[in-house]
Protein backbone atom coordinates (compact mmCIF):
# COMPACT_ATOMS: atom_id res chain seq x y z
CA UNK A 1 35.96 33.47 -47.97
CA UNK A 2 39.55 32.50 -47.27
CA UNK A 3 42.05 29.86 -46.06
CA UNK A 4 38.99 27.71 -46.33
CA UNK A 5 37.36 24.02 -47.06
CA UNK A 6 33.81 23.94 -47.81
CA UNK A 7 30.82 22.24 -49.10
CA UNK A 8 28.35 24.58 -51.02
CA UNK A 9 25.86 25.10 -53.53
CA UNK A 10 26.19 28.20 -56.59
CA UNK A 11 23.25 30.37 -56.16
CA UNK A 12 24.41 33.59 -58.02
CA UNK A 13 27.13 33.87 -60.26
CA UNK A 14 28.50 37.35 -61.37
CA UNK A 15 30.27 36.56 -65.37
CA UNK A 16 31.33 40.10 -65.58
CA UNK A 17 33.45 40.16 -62.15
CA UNK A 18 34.02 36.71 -62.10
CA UNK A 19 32.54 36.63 -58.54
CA UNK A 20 30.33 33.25 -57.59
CA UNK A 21 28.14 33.45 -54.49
CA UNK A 22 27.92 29.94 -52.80
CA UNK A 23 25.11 28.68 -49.93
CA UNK A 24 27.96 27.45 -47.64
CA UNK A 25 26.60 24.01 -46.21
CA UNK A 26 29.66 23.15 -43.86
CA UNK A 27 33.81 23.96 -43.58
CA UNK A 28 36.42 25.14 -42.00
CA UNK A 29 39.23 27.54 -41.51
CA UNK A 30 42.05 25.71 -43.06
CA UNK A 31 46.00 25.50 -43.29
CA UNK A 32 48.17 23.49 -44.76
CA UNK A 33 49.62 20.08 -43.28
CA UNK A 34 52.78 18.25 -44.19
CA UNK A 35 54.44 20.30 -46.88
CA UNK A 36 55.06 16.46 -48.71
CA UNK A 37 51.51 16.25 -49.31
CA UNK A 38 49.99 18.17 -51.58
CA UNK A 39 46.57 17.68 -50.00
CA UNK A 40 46.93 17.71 -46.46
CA UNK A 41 44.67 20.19 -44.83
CA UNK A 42 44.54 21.26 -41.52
CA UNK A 43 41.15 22.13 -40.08
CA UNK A 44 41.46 24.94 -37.91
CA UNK A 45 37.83 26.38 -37.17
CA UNK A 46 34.19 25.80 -38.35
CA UNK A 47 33.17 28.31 -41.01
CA UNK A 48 30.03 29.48 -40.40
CA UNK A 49 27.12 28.34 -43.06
CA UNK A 50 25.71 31.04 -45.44
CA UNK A 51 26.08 32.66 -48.20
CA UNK A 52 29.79 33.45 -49.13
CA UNK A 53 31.18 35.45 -52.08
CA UNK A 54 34.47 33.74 -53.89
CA UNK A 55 36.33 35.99 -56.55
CA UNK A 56 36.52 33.18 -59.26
CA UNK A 57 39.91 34.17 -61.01
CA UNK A 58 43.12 32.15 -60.31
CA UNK A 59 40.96 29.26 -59.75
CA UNK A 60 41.00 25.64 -61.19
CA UNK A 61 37.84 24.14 -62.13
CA UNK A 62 36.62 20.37 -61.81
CA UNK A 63 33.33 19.49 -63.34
CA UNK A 64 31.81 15.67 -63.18
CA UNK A 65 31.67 14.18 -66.32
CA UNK A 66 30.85 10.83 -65.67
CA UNK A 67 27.08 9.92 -66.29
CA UNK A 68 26.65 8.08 -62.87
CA UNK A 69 27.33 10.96 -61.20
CA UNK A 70 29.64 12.04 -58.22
CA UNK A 71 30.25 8.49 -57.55
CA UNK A 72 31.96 7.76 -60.91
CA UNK A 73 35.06 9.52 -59.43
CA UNK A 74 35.50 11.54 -62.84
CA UNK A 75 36.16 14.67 -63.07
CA UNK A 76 37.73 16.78 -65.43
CA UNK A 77 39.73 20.13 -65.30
CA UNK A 78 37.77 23.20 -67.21
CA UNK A 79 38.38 26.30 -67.53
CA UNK A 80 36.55 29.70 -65.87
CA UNK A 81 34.49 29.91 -68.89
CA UNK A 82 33.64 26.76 -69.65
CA UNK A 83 32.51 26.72 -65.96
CA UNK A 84 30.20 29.30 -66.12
CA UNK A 85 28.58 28.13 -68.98
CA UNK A 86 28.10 24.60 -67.21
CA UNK A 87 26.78 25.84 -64.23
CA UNK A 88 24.65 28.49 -65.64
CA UNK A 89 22.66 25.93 -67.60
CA UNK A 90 23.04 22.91 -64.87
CA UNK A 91 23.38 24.99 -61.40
CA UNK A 92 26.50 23.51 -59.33
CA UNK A 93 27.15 21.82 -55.55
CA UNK A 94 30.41 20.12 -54.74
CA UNK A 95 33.88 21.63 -52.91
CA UNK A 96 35.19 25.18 -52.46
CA UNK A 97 39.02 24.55 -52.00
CA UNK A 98 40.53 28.07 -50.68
CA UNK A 99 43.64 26.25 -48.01
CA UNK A 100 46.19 28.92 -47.57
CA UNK A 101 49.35 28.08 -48.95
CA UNK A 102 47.86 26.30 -52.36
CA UNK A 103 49.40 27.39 -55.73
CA UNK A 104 45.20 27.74 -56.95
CA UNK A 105 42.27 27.37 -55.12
CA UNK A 106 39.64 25.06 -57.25
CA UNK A 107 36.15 24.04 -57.15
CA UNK A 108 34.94 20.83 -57.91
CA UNK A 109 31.76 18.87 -57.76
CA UNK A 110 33.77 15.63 -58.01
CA UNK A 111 33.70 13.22 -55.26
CA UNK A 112 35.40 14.45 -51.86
CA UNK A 113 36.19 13.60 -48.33
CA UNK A 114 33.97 14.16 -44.89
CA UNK A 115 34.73 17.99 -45.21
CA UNK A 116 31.85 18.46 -42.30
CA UNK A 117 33.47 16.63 -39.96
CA UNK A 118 36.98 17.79 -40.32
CA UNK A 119 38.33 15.45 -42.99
CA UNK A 120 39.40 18.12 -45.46
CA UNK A 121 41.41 15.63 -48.33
């Protein structure tokens, strides 16, 4: 997966390759908007629900820390490691960010916008 916004769920991850496969719930084919913003997104096309493989490295990672839960609005960076661990023992849903023309992609179970309807942050 690609130039993408979507929401999944982590239902194998690979620590040797550093490859996660994600149950792809809803997204789209995305491109970047107004160069100003660093998180306008541009839906393009619907990606097709499934199961996707996403090479992990070069990513940024967001994990929810707050003990409420997504609606806290806390997240905080980790790294690919620290990741792994935390989804290995917890599992993981939230945002796969792939937009072309990011410096990283990043994942992040954090709150988000109305990805399946287009409103990709």
């Amino acid at each position: 997966m690609r130039n993408a916004v979507a929401l999944g769920t982590l239902v194998a991850l690979d620590p040797k390759s550093d490859v996660a496969e994600f149950r792809i719930r809803c997204g789209w084919y995305a491109a970047r908007g107004k160069p100003a913003d660093p998180l306008a997104t541009i839906p393009k096309r619907k990606l097709h629900p499934g199961l996707w493989k996403v090479a992990l490295r070069g990513f940024a990672f967001n994990t929810e820390t707050y003990p409420n839960g997504p609606a806290s609005g806390i997240a905080h960076a980790a790294s690919l490691e620290a990741w792994e661990r935390y989804t290995t023992r917890f599992g993981w849903t939230g945002t796969v960010y792939l937009p072309f023309g990011w410096n990283k992609p990043f994942l992040s179970d954090g709150p988000t916008t109305d990805i399946c309807r287009g409103v990709l942050g």
